[in-house]
N, C-alpha and C. Protein backbone atom coordinates (compact mmCIF):
# COMPACT_ATOMS: atom_id res chain seq x y z
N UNK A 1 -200.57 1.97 -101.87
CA UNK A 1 -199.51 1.36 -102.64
C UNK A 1 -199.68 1.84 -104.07
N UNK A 2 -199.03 2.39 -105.10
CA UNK A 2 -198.74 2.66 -106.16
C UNK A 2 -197.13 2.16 -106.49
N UNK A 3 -197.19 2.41 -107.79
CA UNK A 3 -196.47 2.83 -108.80
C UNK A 3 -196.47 3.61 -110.13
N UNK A 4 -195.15 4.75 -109.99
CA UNK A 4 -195.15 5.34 -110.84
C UNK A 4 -193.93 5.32 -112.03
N UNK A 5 -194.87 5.73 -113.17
CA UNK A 5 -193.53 5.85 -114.42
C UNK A 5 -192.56 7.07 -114.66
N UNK A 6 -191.45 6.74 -115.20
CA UNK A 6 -190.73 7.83 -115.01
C UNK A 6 -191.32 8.98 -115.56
N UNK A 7 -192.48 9.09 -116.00
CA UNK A 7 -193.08 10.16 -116.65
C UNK A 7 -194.49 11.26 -115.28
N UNK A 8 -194.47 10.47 -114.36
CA UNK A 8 -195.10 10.65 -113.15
C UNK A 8 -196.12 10.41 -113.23
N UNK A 9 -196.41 9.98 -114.27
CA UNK A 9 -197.90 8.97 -113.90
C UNK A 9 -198.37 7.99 -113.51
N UNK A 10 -199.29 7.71 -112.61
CA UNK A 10 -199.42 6.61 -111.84
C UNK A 10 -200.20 5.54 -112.75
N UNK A 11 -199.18 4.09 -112.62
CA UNK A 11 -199.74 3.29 -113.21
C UNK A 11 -200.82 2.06 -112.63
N UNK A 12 -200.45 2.42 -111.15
CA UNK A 12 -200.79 1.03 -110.44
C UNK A 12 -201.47 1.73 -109.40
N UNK A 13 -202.73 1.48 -108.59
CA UNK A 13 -202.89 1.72 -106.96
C UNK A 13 -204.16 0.93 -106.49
N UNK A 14 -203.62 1.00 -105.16
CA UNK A 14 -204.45 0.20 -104.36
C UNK A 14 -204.74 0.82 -102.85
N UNK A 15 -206.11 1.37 -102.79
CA UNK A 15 -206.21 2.13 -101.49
C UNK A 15 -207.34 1.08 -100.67
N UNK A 16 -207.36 1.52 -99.45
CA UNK A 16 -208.03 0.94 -98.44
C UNK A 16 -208.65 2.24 -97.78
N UNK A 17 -209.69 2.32 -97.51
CA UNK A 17 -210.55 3.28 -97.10
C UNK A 17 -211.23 3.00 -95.23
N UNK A 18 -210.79 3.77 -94.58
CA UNK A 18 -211.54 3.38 -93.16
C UNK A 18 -212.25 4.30 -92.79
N UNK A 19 -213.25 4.19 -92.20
CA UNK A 19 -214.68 4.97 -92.15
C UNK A 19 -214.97 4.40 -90.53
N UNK A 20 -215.43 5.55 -89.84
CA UNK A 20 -216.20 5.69 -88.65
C UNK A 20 -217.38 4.31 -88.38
N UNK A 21 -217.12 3.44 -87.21
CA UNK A 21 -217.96 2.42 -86.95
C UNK A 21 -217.55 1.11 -87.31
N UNK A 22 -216.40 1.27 -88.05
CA UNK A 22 -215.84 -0.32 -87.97
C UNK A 22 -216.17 -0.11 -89.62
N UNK A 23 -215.91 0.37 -90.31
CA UNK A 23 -216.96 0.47 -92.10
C UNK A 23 -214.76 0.45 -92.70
N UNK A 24 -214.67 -0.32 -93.59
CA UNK A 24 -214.20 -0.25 -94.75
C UNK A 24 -213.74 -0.60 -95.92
N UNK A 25 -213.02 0.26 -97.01
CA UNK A 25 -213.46 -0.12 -98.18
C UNK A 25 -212.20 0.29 -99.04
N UNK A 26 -212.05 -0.79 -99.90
CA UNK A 26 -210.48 -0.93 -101.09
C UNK A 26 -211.31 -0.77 -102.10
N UNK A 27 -210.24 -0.99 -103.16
CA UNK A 27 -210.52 -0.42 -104.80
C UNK A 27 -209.01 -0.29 -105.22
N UNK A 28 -208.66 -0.87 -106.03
CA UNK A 28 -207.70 -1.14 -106.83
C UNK A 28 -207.68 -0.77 -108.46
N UNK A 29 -206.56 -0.51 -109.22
CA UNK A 29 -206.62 0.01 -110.71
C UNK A 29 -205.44 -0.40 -111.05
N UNK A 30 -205.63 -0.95 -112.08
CA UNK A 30 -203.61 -0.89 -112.44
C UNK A 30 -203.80 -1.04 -114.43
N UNK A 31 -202.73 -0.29 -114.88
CA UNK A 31 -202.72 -0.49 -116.28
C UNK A 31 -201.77 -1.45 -116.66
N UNK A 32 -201.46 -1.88 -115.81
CA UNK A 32 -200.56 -3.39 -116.08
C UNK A 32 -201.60 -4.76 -116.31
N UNK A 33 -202.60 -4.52 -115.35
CA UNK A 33 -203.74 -5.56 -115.14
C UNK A 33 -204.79 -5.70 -116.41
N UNK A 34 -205.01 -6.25 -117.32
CA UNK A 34 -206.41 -5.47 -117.80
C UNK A 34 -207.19 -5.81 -117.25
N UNK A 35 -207.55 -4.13 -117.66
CA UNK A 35 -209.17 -4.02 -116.75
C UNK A 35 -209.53 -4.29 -115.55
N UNK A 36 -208.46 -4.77 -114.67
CA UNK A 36 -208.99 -4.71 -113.55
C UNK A 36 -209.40 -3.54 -112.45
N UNK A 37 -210.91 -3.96 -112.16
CA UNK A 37 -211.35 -2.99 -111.77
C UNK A 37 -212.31 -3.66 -110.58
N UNK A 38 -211.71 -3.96 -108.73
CA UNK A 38 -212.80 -4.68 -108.45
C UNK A 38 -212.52 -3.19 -107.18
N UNK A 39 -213.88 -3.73 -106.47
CA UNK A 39 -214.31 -2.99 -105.15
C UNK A 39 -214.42 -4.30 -104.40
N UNK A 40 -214.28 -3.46 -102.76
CA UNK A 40 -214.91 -4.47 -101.46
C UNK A 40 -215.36 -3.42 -100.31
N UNK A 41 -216.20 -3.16 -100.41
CA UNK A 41 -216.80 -2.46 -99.31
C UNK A 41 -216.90 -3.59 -97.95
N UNK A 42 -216.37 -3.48 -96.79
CA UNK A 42 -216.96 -4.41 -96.00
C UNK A 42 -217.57 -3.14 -94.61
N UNK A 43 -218.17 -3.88 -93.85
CA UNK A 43 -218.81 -3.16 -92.64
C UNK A 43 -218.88 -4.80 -91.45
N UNK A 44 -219.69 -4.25 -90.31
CA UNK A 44 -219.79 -4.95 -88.79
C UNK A 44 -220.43 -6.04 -89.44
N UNK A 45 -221.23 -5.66 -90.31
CA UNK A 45 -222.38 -6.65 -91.39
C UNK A 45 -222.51 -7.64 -92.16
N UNK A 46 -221.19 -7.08 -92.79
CA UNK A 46 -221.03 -7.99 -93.98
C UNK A 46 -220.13 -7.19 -94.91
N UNK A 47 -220.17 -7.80 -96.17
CA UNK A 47 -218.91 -7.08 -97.27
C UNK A 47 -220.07 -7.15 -98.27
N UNK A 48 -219.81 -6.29 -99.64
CA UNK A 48 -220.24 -6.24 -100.83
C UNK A 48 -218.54 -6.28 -101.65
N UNK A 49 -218.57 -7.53 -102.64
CA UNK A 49 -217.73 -7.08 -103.59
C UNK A 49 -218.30 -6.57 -105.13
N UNK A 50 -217.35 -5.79 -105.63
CA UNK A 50 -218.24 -5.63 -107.23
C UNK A 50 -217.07 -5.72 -107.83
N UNK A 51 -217.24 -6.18 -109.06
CA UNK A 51 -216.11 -6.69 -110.28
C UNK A 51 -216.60 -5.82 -111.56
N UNK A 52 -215.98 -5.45 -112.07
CA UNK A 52 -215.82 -4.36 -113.64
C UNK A 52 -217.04 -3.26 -113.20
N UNK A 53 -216.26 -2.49 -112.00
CA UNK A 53 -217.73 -0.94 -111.52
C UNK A 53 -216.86 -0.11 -112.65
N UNK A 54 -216.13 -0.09 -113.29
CA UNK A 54 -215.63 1.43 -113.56
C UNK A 54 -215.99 1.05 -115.81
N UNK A 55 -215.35 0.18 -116.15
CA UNK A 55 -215.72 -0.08 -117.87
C UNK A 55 -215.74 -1.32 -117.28
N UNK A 56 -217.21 -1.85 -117.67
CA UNK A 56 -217.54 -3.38 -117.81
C UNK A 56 -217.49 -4.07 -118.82
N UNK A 57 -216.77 -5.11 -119.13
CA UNK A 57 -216.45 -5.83 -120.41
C UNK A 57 -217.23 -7.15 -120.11
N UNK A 58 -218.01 -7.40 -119.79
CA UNK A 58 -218.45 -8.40 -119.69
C UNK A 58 -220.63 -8.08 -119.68
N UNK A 59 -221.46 -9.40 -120.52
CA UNK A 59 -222.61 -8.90 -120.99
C UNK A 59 -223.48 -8.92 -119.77
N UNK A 60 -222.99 -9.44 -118.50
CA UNK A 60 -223.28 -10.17 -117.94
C UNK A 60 -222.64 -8.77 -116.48
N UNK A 61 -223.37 -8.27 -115.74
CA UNK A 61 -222.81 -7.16 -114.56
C UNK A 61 -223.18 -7.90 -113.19
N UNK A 62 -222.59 -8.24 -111.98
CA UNK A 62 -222.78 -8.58 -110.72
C UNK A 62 -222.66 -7.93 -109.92
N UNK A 63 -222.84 -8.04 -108.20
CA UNK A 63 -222.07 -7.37 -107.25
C UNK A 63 -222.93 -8.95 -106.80
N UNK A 64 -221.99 -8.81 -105.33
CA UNK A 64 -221.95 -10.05 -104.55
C UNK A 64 -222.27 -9.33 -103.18
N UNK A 65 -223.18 -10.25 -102.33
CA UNK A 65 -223.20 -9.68 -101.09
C UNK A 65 -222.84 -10.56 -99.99
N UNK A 66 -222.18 -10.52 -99.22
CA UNK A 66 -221.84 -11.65 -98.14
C UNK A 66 -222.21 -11.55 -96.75
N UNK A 67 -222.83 -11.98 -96.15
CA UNK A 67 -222.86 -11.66 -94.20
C UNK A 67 -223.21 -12.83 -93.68
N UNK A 68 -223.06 -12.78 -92.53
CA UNK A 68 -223.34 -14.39 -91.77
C UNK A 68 -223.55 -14.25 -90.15
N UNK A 69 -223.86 -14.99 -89.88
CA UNK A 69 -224.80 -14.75 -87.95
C UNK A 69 -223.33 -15.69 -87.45
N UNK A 70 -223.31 -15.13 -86.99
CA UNK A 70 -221.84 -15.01 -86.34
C UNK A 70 -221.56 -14.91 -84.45
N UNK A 71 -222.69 -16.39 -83.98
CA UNK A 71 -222.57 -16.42 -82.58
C UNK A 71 -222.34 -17.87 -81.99
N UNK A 72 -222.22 -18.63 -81.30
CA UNK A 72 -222.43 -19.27 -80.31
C UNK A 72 -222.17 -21.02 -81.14
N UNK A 73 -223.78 -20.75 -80.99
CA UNK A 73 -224.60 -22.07 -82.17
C UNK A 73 -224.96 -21.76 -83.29
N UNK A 74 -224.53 -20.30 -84.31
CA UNK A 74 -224.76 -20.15 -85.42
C UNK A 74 -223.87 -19.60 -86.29
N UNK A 75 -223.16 -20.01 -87.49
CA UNK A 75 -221.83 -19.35 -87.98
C UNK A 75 -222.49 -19.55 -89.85
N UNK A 76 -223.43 -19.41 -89.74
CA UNK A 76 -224.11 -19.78 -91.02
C UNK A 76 -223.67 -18.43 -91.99
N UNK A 77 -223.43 -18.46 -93.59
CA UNK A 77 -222.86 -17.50 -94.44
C UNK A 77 -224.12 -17.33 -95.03
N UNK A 78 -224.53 -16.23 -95.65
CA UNK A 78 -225.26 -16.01 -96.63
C UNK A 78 -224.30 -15.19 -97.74
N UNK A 79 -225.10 -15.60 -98.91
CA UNK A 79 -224.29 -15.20 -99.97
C UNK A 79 -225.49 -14.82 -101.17
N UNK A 80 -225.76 -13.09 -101.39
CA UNK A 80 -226.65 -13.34 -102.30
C UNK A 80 -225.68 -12.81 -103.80
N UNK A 81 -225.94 -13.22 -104.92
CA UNK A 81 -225.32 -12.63 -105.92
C UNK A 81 -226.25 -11.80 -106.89
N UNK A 82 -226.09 -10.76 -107.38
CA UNK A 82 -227.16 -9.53 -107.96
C UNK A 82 -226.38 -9.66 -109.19
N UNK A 83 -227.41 -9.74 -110.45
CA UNK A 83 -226.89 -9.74 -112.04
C UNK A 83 -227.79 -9.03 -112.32
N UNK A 84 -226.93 -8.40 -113.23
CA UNK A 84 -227.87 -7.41 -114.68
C UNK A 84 -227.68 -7.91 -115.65
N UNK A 85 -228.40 -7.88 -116.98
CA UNK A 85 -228.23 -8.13 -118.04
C UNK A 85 -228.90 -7.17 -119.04
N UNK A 86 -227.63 -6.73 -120.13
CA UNK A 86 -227.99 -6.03 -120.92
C UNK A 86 -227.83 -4.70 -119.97
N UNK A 87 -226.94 -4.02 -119.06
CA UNK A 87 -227.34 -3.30 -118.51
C UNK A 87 -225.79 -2.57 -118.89
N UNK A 88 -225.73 -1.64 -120.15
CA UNK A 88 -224.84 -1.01 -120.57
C UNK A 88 -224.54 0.46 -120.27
N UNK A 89 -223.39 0.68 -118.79
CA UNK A 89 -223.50 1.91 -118.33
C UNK A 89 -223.60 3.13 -119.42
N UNK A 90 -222.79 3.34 -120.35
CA UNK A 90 -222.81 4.56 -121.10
C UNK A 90 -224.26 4.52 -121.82
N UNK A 91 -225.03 3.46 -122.58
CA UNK A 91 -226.13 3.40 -122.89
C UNK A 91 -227.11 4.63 -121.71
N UNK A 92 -227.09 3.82 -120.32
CA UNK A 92 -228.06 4.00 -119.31
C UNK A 92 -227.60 5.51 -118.97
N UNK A 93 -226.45 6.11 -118.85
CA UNK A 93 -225.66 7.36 -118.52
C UNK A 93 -226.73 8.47 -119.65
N UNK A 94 -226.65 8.04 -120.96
CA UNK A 94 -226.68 8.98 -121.94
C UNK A 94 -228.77 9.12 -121.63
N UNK A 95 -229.41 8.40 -121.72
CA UNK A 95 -230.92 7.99 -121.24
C UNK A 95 -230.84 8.82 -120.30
N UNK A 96 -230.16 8.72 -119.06
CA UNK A 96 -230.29 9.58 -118.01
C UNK A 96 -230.53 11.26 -118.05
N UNK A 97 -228.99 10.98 -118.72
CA UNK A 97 -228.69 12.81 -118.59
C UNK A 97 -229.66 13.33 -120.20
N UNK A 98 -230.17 12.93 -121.17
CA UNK A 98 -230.77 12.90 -121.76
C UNK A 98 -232.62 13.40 -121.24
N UNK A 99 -232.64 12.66 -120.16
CA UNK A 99 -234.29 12.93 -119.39
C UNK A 99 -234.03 14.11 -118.42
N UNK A 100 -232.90 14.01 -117.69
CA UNK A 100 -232.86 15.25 -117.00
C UNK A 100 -233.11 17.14 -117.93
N UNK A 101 -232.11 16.32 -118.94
CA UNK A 101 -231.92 17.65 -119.88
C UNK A 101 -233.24 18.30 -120.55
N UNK A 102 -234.06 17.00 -120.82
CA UNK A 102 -235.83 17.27 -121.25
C UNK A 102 -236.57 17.97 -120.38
N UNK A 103 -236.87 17.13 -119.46
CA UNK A 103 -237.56 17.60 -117.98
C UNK A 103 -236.97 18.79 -117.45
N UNK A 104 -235.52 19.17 -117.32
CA UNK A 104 -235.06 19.88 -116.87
C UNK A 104 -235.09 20.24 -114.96
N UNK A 105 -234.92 18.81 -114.70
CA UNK A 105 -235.06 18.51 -113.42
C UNK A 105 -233.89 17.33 -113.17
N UNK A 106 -232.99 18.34 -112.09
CA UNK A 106 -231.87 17.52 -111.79
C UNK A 106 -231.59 17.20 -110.60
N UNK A 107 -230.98 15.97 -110.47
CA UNK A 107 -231.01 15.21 -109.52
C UNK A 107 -229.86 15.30 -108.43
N UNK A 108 -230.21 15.37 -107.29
CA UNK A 108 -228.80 15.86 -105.83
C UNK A 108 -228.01 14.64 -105.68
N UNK A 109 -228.54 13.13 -106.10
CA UNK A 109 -227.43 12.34 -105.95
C UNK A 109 -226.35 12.44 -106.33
N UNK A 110 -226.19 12.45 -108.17
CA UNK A 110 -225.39 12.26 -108.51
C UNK A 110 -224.06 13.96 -108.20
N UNK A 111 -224.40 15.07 -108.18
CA UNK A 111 -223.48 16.08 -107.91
C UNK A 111 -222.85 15.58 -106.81
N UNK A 112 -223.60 15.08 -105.66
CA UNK A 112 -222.99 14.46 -103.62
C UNK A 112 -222.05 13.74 -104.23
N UNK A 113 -222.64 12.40 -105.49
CA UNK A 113 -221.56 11.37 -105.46
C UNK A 113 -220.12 11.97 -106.00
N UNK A 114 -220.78 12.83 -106.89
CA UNK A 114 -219.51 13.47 -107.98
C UNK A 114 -218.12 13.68 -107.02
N UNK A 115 -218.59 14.72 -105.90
CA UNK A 115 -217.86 15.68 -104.80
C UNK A 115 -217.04 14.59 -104.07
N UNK A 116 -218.53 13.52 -103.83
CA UNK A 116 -217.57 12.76 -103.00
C UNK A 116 -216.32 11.73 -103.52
N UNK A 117 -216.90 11.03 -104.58
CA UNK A 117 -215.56 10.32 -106.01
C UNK A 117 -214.40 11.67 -105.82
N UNK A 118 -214.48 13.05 -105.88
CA UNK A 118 -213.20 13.79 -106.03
C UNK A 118 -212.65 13.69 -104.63
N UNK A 119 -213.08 13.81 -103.48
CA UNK A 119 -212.76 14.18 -102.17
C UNK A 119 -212.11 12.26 -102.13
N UNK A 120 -212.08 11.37 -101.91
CA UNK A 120 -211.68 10.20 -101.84
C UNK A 120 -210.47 10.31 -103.02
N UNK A 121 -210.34 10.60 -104.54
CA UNK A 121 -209.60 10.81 -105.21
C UNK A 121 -208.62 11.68 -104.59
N UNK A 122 -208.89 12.97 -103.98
CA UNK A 122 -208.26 14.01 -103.46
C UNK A 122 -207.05 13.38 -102.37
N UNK A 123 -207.54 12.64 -101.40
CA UNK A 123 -207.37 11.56 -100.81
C UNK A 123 -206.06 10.56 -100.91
N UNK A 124 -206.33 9.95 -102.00
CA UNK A 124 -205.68 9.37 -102.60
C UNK A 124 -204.54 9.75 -103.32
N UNK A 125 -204.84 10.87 -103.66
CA UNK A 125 -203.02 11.90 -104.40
C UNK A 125 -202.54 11.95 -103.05
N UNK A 126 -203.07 12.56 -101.84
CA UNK A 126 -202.01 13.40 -100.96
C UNK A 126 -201.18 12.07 -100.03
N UNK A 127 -202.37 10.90 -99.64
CA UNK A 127 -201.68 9.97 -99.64
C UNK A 127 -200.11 9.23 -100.46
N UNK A 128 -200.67 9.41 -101.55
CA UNK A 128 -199.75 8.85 -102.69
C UNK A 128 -198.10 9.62 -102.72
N UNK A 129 -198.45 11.17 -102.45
CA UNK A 129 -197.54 12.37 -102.27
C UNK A 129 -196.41 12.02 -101.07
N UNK A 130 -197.38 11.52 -100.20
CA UNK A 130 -196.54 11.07 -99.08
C UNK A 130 -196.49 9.71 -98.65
N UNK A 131 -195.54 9.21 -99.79
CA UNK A 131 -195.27 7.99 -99.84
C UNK A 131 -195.89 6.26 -99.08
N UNK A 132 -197.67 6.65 -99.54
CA UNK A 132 -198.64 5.78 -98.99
C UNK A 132 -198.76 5.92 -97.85
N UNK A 133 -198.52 7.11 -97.17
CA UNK A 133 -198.99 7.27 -95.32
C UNK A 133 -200.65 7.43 -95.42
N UNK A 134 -201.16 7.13 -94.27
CA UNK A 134 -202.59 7.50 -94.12
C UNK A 134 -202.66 8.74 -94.06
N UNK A 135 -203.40 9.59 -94.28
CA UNK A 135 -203.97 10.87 -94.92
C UNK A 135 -205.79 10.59 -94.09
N UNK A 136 -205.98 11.63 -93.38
CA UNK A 136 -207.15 12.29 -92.91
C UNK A 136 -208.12 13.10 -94.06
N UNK A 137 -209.64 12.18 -93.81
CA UNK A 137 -210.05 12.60 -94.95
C UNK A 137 -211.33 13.30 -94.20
N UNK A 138 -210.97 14.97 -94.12
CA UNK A 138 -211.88 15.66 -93.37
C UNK A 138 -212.83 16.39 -94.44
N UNK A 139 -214.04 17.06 -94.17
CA UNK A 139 -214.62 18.51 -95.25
C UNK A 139 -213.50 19.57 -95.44
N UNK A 140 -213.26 20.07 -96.20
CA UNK A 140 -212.44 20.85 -96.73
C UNK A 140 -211.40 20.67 -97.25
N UNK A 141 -211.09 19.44 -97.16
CA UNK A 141 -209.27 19.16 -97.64
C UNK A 141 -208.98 19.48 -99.40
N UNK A 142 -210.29 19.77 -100.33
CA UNK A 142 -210.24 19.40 -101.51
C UNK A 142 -208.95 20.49 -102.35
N UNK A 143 -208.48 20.23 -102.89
CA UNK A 143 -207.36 21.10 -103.72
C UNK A 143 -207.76 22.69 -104.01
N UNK A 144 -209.04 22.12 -104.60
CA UNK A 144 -209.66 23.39 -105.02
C UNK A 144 -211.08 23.74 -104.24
N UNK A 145 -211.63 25.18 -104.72
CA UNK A 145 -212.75 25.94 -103.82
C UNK A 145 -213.82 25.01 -104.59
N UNK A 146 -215.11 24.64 -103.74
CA UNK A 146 -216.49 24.23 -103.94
C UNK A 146 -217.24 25.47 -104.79
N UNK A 147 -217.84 25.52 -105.59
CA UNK A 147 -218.81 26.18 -106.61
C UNK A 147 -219.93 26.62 -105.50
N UNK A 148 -220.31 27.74 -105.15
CA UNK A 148 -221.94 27.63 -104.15
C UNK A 148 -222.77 27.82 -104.90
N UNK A 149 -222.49 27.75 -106.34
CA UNK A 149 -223.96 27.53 -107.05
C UNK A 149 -224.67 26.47 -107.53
């Protein structure tokens, strides 16, 4: 679901993500909203929500975790909630890439995550292109060629 301005920029969206095994996961943005910025990953398991992942305005950072035994004689919820404090992404970003740049030893997570944030983004345009249909999100679909260096 989007919306766009007559200028073709998207102001609003809301995708839902489905993943192999029963796994999936929304994320919403809108510049009408402020700042809203939440996630819900759910799985067979349980859900994680997170509130302000992208600019956090608040001093105070969470994610929430939810699952529950889910049989017979037992329907019990667990609910754990995870806080940071003082935990200022661009602060922690600049520290990071700052130690890598010293050491000169860099790390394979974050490039995987990079690829994968574009390939889900990627995703999300061709969807959007074709008027919110589901869109197949295979290896190779990306706009452009992968770097092999």
């Amino acid at each position: 679901i989007n919306t766009v301005k007559k200028t073709g920029a998207i102001q609003d969206c809301s995708v839902w993500l489905f993943f192999t095994s029963d796994r999936v996961a929304s994320f919403d943005c809108s510049y009408h909203n402020p700042l809203r910025q939440h996630a819900e990953l759910v799985g067979d398991r349980g859900s994680i929500n997170i509130r302000q992942f992208v600019i956090p305005n608040e001093k105070k950072c969470s994610y929430t975790i939810h699952y529950s035994t889910l049989n017979t004689y037992d329907t019990t919820e667990h609910i754990e909630n995870k806080q940071f404090q003082n935990a200022i992404q661009e602060v922690d970003m600049i520290k990071r890439m700052t130690r890598i740049a010293i050491t000169n030893k860099t790390e394979q997570f974050w490039p995987s995550v990079s690829l994968m944030t574009e390939k889900i983004l990627d995703a999300c345009r061709r969807s959007i292109n074709k008027d919110g249909a589901l869109v197949e999100f295979v290896r190779g679909q990306l706009w452009f060629e992968m770097s092999t260096k």
